[in-house]
C-alpha atoms as a PDB file:
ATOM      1  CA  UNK A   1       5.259  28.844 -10.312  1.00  0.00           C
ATOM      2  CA  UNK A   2       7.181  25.408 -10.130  1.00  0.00           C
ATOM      3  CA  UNK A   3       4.800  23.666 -12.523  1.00  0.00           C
ATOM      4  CA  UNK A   4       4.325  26.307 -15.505  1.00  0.00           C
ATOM      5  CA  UNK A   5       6.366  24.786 -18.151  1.00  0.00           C
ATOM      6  CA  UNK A   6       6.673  21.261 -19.805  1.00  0.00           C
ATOM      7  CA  UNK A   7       4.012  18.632 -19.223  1.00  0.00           C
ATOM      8  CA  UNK A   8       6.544  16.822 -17.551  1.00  0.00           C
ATOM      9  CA  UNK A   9       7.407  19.365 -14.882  1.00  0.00           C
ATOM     10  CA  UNK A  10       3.013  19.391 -14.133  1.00  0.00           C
ATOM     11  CA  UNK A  11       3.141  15.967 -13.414  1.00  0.00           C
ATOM     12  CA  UNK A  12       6.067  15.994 -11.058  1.00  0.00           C
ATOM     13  CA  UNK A  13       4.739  19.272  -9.512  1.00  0.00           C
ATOM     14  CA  UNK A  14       1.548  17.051  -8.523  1.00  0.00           C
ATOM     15  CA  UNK A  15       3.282  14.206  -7.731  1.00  0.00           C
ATOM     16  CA  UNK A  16       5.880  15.603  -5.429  1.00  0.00           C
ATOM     17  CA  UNK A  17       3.195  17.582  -3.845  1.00  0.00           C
ATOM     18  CA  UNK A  18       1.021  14.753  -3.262  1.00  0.00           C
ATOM     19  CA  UNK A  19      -1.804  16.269  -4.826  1.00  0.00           C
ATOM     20  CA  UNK A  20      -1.290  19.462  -2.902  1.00  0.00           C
ATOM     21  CA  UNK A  21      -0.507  21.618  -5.762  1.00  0.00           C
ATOM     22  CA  UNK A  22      -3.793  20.930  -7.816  1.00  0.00           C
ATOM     23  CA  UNK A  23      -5.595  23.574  -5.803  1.00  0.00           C
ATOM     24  CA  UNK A  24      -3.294  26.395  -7.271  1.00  0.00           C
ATOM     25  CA  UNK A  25      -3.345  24.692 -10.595  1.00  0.00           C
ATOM     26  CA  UNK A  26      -7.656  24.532 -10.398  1.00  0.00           C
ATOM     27  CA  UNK A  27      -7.471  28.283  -9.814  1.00  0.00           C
ATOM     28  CA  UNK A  28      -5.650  29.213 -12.142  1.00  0.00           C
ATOM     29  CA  UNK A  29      -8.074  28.489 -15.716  1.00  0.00           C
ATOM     30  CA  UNK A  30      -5.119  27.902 -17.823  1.00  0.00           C
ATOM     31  CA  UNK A  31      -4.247  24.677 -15.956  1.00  0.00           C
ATOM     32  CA  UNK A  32      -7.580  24.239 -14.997  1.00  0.00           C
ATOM     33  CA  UNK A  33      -8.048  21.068 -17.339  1.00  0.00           C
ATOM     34  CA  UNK A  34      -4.635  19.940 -15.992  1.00  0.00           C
ATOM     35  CA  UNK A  35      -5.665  19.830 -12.189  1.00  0.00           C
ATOM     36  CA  UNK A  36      -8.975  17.904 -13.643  1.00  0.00           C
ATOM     37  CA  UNK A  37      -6.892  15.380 -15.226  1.00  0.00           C
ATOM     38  CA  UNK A  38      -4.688  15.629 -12.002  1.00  0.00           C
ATOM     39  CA  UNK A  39      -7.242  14.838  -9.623  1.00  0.00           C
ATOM     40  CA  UNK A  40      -8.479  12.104 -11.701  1.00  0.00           C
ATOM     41  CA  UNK A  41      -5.248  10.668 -11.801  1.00  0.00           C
ATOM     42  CA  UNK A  42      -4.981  10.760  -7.656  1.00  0.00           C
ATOM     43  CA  UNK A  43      -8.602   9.350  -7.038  1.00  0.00           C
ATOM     44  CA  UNK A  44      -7.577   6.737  -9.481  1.00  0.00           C
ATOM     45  CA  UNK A  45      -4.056   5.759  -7.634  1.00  0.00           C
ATOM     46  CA  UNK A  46      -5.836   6.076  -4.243  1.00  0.00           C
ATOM     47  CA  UNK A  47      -8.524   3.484  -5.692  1.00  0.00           C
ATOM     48  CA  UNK A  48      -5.866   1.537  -6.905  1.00  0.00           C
ATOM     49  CA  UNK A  49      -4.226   1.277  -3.429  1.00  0.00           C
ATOM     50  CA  UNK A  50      -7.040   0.431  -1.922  1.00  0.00           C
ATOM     51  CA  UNK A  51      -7.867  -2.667  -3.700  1.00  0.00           C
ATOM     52  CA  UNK A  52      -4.365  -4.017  -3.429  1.00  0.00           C
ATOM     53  CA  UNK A  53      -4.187  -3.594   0.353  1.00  0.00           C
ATOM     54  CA  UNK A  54      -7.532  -4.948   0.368  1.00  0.00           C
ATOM     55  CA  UNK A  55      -6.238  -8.202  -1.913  1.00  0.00           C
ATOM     56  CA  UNK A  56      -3.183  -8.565   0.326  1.00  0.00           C
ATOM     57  CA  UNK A  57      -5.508  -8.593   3.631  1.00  0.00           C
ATOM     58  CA  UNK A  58      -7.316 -11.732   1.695  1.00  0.00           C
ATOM     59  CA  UNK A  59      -4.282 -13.494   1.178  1.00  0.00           C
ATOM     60  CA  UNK A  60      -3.280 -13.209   5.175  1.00  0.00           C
ATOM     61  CA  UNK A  61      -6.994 -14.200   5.990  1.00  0.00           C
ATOM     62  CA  UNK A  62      -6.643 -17.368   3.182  1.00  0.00           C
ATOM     63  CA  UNK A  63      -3.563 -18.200   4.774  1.00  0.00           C
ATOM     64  CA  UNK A  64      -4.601 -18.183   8.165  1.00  0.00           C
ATOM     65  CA  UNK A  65      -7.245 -20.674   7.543  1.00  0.00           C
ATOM     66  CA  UNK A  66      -3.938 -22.508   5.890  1.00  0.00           C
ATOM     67  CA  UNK A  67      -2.571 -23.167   9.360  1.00  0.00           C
ATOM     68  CA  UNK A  68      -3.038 -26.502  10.484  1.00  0.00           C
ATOM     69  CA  UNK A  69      -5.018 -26.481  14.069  1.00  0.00           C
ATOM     70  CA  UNK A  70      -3.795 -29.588  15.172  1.00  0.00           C
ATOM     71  CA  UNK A  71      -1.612 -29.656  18.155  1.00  0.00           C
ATOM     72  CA  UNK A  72       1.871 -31.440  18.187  1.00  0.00           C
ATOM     73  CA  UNK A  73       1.500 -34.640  20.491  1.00  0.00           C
ATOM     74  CA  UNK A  74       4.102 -34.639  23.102  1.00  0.00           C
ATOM     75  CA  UNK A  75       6.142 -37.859  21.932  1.00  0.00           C
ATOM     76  CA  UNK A  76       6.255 -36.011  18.557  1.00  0.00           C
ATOM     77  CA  UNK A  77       8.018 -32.659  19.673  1.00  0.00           C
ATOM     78  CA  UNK A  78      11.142 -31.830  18.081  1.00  0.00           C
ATOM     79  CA  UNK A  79      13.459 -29.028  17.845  1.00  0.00           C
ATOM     80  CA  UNK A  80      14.092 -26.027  20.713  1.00  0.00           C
ATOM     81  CA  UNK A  81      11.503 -26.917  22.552  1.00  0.00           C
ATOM     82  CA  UNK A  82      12.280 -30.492  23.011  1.00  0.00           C
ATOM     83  CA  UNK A  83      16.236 -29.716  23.254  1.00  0.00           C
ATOM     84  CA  UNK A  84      14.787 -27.165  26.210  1.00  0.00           C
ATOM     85  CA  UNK A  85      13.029 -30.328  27.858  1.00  0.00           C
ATOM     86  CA  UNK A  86      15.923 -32.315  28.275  1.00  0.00           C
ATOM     87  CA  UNK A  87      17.923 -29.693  28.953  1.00  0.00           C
ATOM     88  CA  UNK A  88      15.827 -28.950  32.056  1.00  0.00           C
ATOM     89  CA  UNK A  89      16.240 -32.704  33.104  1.00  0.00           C
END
């Protein structure tokens, strides 16, 4: 199997698999405390994502509320917009 060997070549066997390979590695019950430690390790990282996206989703809604609400008066109006006016004129 890919996996038998150095610790090293476990951890990239589960990590390249995406967790697939901890199902052979739970069957077999000389690895068996490795696929525990594996699966561990994935509920962790999946946890892990979770918050973050979660924290990053906060920051959009925070700086949403950021966004001034206040229309631009019409004698105020600058840039494209205004070039596009008196363009059309």
């Amino acid at each position: 199997m890919p996996w038998e060997g150095s610790r090293g070549g476990l951890t990239g066997a589960v990590t390249d698999s995406a967790g697939a390979a901890i199902g052979p590695l739970a069957a077999n019950p000389q690895t068996a405390s490795v696929a525990d430690a594996a699966r561990a390790a994935m509920t962790d990282g999946v946890v892990l994502g979770g918050y973050v996206a979660a924290g990053f989703v906060l920051l959009g809604l925070i700086a949403s509320f950021l966004i001034p609400s206040a229309p631009v008066a019409d004698g105020d109006a600058s840039g494209p917009a205004r070039e596009a006016e008196w363009a059309l004129h």
